[in-house]
Structures are given as structure tokens and as C-alpha cells.
C-alpha atoms as a PDB file:
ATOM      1  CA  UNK A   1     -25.901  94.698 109.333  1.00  0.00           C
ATOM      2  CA  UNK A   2     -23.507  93.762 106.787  1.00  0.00           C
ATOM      3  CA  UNK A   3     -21.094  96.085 108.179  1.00  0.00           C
ATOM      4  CA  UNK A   4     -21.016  94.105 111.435  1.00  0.00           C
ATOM      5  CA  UNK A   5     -21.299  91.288 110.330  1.00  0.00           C
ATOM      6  CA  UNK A   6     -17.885  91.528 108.886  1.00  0.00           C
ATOM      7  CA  UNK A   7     -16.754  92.627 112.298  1.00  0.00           C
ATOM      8  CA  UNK A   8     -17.541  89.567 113.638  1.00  0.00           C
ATOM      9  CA  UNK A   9     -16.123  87.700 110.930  1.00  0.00           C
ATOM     10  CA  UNK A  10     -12.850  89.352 111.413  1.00  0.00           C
ATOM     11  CA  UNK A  11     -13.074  88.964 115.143  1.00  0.00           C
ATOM     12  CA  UNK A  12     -13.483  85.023 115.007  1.00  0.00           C
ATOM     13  CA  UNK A  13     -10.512  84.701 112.676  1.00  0.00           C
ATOM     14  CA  UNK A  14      -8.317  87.030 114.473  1.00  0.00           C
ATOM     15  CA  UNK A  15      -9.122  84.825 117.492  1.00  0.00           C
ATOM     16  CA  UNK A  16      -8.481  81.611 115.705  1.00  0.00           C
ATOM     17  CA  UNK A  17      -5.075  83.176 114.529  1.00  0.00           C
ATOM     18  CA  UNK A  18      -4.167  83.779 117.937  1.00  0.00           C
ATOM     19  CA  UNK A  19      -5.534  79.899 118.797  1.00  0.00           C
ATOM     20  CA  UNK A  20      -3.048  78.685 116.371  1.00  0.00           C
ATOM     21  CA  UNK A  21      -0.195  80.655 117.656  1.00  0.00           C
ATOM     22  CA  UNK A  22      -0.808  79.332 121.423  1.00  0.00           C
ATOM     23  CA  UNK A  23      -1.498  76.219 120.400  1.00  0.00           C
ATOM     24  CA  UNK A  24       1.644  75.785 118.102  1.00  0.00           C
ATOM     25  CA  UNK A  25       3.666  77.702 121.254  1.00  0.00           C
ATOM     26  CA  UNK A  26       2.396  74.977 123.701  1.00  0.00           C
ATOM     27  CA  UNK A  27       0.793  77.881 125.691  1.00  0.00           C
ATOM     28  CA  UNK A  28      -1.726  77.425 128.782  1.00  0.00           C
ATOM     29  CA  UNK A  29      -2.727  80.079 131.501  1.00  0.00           C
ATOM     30  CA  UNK A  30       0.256  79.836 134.244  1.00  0.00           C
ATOM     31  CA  UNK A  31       2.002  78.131 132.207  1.00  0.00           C
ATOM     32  CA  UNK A  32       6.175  78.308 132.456  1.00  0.00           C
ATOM     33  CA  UNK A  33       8.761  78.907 129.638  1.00  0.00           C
ATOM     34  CA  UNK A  34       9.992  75.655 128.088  1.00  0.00           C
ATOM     35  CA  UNK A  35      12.411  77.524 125.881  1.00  0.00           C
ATOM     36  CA  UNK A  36      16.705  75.376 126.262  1.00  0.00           C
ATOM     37  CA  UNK A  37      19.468  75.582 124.410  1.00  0.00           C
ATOM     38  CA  UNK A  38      19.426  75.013 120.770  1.00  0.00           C
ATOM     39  CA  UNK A  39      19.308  71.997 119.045  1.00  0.00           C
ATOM     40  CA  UNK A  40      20.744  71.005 115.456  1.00  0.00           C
ATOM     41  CA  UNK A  41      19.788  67.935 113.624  1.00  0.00           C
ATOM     42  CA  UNK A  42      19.763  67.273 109.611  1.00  0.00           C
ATOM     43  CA  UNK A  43      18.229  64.207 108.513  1.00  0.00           C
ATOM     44  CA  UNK A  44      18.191  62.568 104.599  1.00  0.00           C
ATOM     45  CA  UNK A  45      15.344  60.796 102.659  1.00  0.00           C
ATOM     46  CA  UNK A  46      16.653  58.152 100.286  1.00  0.00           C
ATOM     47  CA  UNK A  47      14.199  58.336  97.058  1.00  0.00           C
ATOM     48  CA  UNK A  48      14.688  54.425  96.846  1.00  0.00           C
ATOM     49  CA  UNK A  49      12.442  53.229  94.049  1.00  0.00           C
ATOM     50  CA  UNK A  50       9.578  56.125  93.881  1.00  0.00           C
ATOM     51  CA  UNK A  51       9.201  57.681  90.222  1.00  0.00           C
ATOM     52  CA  UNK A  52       6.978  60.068  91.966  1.00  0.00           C
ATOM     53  CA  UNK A  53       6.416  61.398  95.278  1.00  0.00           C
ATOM     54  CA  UNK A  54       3.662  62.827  97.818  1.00  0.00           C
ATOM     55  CA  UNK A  55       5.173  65.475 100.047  1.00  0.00           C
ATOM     56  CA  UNK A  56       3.730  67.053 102.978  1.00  0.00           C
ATOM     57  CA  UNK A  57       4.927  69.921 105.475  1.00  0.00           C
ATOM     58  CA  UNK A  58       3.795  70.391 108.463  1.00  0.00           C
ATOM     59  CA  UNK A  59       4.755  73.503 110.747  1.00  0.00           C
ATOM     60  CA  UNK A  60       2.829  75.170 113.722  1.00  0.00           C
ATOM     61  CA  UNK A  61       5.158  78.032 114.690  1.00  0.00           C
ATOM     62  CA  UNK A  62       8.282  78.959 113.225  1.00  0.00           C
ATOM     63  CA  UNK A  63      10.230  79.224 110.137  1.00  0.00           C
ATOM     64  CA  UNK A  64      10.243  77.268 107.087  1.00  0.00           C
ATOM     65  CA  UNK A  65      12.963  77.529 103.490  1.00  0.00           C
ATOM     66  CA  UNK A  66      12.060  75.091 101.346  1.00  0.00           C
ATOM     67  CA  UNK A  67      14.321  74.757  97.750  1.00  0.00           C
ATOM     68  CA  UNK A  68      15.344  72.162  95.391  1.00  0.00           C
ATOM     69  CA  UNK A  69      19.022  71.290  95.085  1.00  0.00           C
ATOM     70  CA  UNK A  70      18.779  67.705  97.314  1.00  0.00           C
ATOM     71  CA  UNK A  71      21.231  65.064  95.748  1.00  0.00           C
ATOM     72  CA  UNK A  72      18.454  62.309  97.645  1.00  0.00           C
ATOM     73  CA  UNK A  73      14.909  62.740  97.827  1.00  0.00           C
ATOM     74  CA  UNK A  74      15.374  65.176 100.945  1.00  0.00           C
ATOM     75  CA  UNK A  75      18.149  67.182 102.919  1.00  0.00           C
ATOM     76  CA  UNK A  76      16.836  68.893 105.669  1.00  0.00           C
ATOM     77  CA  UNK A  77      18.224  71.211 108.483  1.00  0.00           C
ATOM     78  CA  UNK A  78      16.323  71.588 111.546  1.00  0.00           C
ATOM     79  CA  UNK A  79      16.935  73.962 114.459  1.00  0.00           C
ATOM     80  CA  UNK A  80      15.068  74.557 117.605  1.00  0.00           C
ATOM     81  CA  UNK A  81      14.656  75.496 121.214  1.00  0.00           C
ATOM     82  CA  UNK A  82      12.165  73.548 122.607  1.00  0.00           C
ATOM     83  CA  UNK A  83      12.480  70.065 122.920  1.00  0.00           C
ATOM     84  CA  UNK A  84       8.529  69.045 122.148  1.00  0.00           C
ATOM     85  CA  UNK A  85       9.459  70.482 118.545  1.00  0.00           C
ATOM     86  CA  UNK A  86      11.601  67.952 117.436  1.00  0.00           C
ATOM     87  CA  UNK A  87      10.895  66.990 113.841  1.00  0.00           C
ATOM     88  CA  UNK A  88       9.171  63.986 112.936  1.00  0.00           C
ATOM     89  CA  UNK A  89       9.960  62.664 109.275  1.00  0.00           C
ATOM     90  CA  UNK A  90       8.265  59.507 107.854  1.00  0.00           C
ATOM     91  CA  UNK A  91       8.410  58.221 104.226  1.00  0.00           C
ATOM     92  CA  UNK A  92       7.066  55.250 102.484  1.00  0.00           C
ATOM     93  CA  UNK A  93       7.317  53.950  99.310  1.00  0.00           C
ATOM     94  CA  UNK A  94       4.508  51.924  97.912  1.00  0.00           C
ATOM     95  CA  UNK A  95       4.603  50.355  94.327  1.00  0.00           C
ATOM     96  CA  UNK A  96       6.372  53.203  92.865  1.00  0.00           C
ATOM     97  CA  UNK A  97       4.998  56.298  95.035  1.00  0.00           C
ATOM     98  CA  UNK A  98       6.958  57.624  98.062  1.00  0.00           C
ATOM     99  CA  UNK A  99       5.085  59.914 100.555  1.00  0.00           C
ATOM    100  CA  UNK A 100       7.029  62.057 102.734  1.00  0.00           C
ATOM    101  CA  UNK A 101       5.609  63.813 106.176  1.00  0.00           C
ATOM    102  CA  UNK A 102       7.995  66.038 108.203  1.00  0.00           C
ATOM    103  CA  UNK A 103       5.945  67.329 110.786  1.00  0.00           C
ATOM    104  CA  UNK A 104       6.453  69.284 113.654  1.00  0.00           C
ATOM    105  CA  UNK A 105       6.336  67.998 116.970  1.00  0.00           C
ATOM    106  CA  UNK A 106       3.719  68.517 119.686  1.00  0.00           C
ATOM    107  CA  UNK A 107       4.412  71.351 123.190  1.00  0.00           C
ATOM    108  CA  UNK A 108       0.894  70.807 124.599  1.00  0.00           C
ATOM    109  CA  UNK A 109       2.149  72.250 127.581  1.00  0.00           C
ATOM    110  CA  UNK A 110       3.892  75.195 129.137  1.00  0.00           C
ATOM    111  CA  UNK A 111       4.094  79.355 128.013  1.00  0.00           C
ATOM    112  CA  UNK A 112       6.753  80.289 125.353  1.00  0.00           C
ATOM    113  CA  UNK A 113       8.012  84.076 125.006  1.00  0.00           C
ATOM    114  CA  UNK A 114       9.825  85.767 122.008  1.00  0.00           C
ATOM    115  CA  UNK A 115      13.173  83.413 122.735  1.00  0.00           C
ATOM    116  CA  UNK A 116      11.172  80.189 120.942  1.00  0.00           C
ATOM    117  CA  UNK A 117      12.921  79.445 117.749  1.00  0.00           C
ATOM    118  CA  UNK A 118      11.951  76.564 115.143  1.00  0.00           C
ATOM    119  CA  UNK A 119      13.699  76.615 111.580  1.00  0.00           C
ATOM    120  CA  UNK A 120      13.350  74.485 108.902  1.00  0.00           C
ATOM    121  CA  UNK A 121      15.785  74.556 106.419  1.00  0.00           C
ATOM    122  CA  UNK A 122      14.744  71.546 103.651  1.00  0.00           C
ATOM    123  CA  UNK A 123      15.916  70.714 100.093  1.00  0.00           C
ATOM    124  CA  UNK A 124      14.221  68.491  98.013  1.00  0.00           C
ATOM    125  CA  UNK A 125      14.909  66.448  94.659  1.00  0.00           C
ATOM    126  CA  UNK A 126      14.398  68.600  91.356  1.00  0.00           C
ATOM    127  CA  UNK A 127      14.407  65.971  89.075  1.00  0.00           C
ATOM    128  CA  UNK A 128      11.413  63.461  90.521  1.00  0.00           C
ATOM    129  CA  UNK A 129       7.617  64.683  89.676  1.00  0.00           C
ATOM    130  CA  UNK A 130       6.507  65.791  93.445  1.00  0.00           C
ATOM    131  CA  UNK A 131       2.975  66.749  94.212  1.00  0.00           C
ATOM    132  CA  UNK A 132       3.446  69.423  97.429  1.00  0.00           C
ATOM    133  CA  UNK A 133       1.455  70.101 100.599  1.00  0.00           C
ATOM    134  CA  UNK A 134       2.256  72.658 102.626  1.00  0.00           C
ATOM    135  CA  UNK A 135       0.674  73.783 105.907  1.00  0.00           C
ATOM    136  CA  UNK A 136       2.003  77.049 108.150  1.00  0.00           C
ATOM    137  CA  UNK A 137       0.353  77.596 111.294  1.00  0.00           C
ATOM    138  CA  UNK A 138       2.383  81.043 112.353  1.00  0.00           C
ATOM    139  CA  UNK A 139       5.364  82.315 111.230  1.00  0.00           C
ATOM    140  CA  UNK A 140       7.644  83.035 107.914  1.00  0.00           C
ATOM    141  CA  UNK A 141       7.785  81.097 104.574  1.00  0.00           C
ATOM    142  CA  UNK A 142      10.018  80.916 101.831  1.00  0.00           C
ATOM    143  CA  UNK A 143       9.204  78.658  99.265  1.00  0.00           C
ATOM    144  CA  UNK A 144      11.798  78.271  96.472  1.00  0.00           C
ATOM    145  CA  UNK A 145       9.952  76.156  94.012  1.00  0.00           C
ATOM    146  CA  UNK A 146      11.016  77.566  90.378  1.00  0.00           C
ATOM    147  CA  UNK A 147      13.521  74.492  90.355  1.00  0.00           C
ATOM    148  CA  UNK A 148      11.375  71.534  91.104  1.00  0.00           C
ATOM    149  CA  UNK A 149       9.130  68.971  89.009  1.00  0.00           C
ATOM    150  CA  UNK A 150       5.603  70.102  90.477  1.00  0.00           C
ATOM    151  CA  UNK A 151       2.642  67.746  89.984  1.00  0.00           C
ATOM    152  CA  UNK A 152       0.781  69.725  92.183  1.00  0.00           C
ATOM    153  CA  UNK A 153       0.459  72.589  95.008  1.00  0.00           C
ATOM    154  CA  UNK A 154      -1.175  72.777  97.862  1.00  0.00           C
ATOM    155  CA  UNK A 155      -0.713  75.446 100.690  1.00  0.00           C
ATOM    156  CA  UNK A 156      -2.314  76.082 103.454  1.00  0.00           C
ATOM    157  CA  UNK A 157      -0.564  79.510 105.528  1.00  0.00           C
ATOM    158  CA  UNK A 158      -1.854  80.167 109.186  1.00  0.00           C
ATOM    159  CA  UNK A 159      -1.078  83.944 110.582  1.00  0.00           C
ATOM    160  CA  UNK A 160       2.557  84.866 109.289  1.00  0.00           C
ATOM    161  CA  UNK A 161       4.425  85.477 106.150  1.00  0.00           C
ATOM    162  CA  UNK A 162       5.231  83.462 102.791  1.00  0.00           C
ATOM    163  CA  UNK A 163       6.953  83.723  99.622  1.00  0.00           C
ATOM    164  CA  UNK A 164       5.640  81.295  97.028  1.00  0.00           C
ATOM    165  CA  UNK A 165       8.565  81.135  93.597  1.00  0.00           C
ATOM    166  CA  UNK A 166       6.442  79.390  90.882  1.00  0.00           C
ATOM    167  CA  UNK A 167       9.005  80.952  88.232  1.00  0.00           C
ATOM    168  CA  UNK A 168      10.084  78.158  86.686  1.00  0.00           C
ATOM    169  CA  UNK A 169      10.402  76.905  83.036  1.00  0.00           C
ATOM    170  CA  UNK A 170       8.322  73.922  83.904  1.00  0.00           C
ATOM    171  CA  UNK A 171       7.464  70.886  81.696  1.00  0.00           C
ATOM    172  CA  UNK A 172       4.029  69.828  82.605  1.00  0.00           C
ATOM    173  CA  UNK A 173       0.855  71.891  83.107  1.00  0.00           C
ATOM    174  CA  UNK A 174      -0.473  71.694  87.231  1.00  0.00           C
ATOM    175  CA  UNK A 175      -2.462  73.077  89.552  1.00  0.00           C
ATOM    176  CA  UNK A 176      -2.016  75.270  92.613  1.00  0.00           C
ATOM    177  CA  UNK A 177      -3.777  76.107  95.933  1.00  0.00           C
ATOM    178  CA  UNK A 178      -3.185  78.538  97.910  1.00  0.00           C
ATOM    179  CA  UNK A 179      -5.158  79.055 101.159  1.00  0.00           C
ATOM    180  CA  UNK A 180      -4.626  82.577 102.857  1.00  0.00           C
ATOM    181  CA  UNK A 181      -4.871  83.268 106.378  1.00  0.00           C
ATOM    182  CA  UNK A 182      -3.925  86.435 108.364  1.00  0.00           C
ATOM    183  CA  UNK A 183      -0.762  88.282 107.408  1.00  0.00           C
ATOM    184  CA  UNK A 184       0.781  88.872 103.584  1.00  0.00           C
ATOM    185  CA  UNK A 185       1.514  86.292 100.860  1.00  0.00           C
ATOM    186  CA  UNK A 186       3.256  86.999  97.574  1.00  0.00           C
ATOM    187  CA  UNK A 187       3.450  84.658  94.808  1.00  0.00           C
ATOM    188  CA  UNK A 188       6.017  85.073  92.176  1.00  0.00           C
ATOM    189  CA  UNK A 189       4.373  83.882  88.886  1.00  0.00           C
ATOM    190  CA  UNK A 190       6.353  82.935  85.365  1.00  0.00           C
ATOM    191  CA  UNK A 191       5.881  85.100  82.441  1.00  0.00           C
ATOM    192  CA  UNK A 192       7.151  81.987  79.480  1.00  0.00           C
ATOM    193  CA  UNK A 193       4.280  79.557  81.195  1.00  0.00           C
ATOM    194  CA  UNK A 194       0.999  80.519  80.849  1.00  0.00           C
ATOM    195  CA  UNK A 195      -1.028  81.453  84.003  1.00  0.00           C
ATOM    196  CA  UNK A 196      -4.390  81.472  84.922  1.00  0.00           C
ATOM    197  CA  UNK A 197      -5.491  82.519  88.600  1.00  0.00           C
ATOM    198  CA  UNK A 198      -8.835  82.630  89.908  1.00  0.00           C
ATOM    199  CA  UNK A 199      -8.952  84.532  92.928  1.00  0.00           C
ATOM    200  CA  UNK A 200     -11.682  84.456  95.818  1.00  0.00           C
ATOM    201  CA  UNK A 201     -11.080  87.269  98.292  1.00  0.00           C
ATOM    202  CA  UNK A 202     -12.352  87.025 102.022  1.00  0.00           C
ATOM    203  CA  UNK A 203     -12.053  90.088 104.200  1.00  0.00           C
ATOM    204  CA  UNK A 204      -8.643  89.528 102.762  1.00  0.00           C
ATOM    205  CA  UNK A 205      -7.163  91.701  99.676  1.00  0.00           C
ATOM    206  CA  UNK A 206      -5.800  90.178  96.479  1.00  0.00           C
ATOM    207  CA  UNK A 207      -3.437  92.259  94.668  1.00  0.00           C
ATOM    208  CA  UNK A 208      -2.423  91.131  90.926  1.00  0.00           C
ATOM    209  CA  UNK A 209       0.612  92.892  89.118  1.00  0.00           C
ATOM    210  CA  UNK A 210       1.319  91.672  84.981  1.00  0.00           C
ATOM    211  CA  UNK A 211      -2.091  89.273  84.753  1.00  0.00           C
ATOM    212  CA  UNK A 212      -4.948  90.881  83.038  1.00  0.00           C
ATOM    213  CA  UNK A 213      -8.725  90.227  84.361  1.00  0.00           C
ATOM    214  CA  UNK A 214     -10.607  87.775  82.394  1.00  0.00           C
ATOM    215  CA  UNK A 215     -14.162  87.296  83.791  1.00  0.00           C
ATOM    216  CA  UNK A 216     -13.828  85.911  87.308  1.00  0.00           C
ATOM    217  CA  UNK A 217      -9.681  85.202  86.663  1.00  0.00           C
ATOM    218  CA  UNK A 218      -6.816  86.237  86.380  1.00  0.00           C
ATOM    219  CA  UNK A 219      -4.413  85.483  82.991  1.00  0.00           C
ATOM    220  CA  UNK A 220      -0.449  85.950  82.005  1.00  0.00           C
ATOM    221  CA  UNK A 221       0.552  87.310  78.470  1.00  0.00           C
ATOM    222  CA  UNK A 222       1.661  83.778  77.518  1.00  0.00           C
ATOM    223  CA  UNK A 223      -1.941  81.988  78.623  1.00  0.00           C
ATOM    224  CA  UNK A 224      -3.511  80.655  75.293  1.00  0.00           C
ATOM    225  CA  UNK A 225       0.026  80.683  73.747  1.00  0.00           C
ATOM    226  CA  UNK A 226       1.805  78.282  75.860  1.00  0.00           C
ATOM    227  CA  UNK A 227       1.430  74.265  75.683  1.00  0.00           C
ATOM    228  CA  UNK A 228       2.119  74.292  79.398  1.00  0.00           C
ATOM    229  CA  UNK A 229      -0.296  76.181  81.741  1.00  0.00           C
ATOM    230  CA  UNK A 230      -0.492  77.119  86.224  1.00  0.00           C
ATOM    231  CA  UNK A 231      -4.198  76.893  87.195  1.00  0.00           C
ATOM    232  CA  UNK A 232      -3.550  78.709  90.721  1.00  0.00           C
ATOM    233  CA  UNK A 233      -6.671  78.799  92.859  1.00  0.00           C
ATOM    234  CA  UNK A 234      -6.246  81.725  95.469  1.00  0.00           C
ATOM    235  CA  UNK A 235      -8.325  82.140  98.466  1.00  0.00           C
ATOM    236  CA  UNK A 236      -7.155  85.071 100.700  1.00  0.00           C
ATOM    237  CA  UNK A 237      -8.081  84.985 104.331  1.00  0.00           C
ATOM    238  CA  UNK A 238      -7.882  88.862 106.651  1.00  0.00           C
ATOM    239  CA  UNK A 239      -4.705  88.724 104.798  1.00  0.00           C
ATOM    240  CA  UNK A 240      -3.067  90.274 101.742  1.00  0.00           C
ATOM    241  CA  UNK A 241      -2.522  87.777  98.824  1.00  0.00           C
ATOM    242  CA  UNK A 242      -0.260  89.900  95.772  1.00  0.00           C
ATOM    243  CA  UNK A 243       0.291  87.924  92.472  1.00  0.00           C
ATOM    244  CA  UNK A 244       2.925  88.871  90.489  1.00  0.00           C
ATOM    245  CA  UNK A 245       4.031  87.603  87.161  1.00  0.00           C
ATOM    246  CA  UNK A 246       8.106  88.761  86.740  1.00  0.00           C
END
């Protein structure tokens, strides 16, 4: 009984996967190709007068680089090939908190094949303390984030692949979570910071290379030593999930 039941655990997400994909394609039975040309647009966030900011990512299908590097609050390169997929970006600044949404657009209609591109190249200030949201519904991820001020993590990945850098040298102690779905994530963990993970596997597997198991978590060498700690809460989906300190 167990036994099946896991089968039809593993069914329901697999379908759901494949919901998100069709959804985030704009798919529909008899539906045609919306797939044009390609389009190119940047667009630039002005920090104004945040000391701190709320950031939240948004993709359905596609590819998203994220990195630090941006002279303003945000520097972002989008490219795509269908029209309903046009970025949306937003920010608002109240008292001294900005909150940024870039979001991808809606294709509620039509059926896309392999030729549907979406890539999101974005850059974001290293300097301001930015508390991260990050939600993949299919598709690749590469998350360069050893360079920015994290208050926070929170990500959320669909069916696909992602690359989560949480190498950095950072100041202040925060917390991470990190939702799996179905496909592979690997998270790149810093060996001077001290680390502790607590892992929750699904059907998923959870792989952890240079942490050592301490009742129902995961530590670093430098846990207890340094004055900064990453809480990382892991969660793994059908997926794989492999920690790795380097």
C-alpha cells in the first residue's frame, strides 16, 4: 500500500509539472503556435531612497541569470519570442523599503513548440540589504548570489534546473528556503560562514557533500565557530536537491 501510494504521489506531481509547463507555454488543445521574431528590451530600477529592498521574481517558462554587479537597484535584459511574455516590472518605495516585482507576462492562449524562448538576464545592487523571492515554473536557473547583501531567501523552482551560489563572505546571519520541484537543484554553500541545513526529502533525493549530519540537519566545519550563520531550509520535491559546501 505504501508502495502505491507513492505511485500516485509521483503521478499527481508529474502531472502538475506538466500543468505548469502548458500553462506557462499558453498551451490549449488545437491550439496554434504564437512563437515571432525576437524581442530585446532592458529596463533599470532607480533605488531612490530605499535602505532596504523586497525583491520578487517571477518566471513561468524560460530562463533566468540573476547576479549582482547593478550600478542602480536593477539592470535587467530581457529576451523573448512571444509577445504575451513581455516583462512586467513594478517597484515602490514606501518609507524607506522598495519592493520590486518583475514578472512574467501572461499567453493564456495558443500551443508553443521547442522555438519558444524567454531569457532573463538581471543584475541587482550588491551593496543594499535585499530580502529575495524567487519563483521558476519550468526551465533553467542560475542564481549568482555570493555578491549580494541577503536579508533573506526564498525560492520556489517548478520542473527545470537551478544553480543557487550562496558562497559569499557575508556580513549578517539569514535564512534560506528552498522549495524543490521536479528536475535537479544544486546549491553551492560557503565553507568561512557557518551553515546549518535542515533537509526534508519528498519522493525527491537530497544529496549533501562537506556538511556533516547533526540530528535532523545538516552543519559546515565553520557552524559553532562563525559569528555569522545560513539557516537553509530544503524541501526537495520528485527532484534531486545536492548541497555542497566548496
Amino acid at each position: 500500500m505504501a508502495r502505491y501510494g507513492e505511485v500516485v504521489v509521483l503521478s499527481i506531481v508529474m502531472m502538475a509539472a506538466t500543468v505548469v509547463l502548458a500553462g506557462a507555454c499558453g498551451t490549449q488543445p488545437g491550439g496554434t503556435q504564437q512563437v515571432g521574431k525576437m524581442q530585446e528590451e532592458s529596463k533599470y530600477v532607480d533605488l531612490k531612497n530605499a535602505d532596504s529592498v523586497r525583491a520578487q521574481l517571477e518566471m513561468g517558462a524560460g530562463e533566468l541569470h540573476i547576479t549582482g554587479g547593478a550600478d542602480q537597484l536593477m539592470d535587467g535584459d530581457f529576451s523573448y519570442n512571444v509577445s504575451e511574455w513581455k516583462p512586467k516590472v513594478s517597484y515602490d518605495v514606501n518609507g524607506q523599503k522598495g519592493e520590486l516585482v518583475v514578472k512574467q507576462g501572461s499567453a493564456n492562449s495558443g500551443s508553443l513548440g521547442a522555438k519558444a524562448r524567454n531569457e532573463w538576464d538581471i543584475s541587482l545592487n550588491e551593496e543594499v540589504p535585499t530580502d529575495l523571492g524567487v519563483q521558476m515554473g519550468a526551465g533553467e536557473s542560475d542564481l549568482d548570489l555570493d555578491s549580494l547583501t541577503l536579508k533573506g531567501l526564498d525560492l520556489n523552482m517548478g520542473a527545470g534546473k537551478s544553480t543557487v551560489d550562496l558562497t559569499g563572505d557575508y556580513a549578517q546571519s539569514f535564512d534560506a528556503s528552498i522549495q524543490g520541484g521536479v528536475g535537479e537543484a544544486t546549491v553551492l554553500l560557503p565553507s568561512e560562514v557557518g551553515v546549518k541545513a535542515k533537509a526534508e526529502g519528498g519522493l525527491g533525493k537530497i544529496n549533501a557533500e562537506g556538511l556533516k549530519r547533526v540530528g535532523d540537519s545538516y552543519v559546515n566545519d565553520a557552524y559553532g565557530e562563525s559569528d555569522v550563520n545560513l539557516s537553509v531550509d530544503v524541501k526537495s520535491g520528485v527532484g534531486e536537491i545536492n548541497l555542497k559546501v566548496v
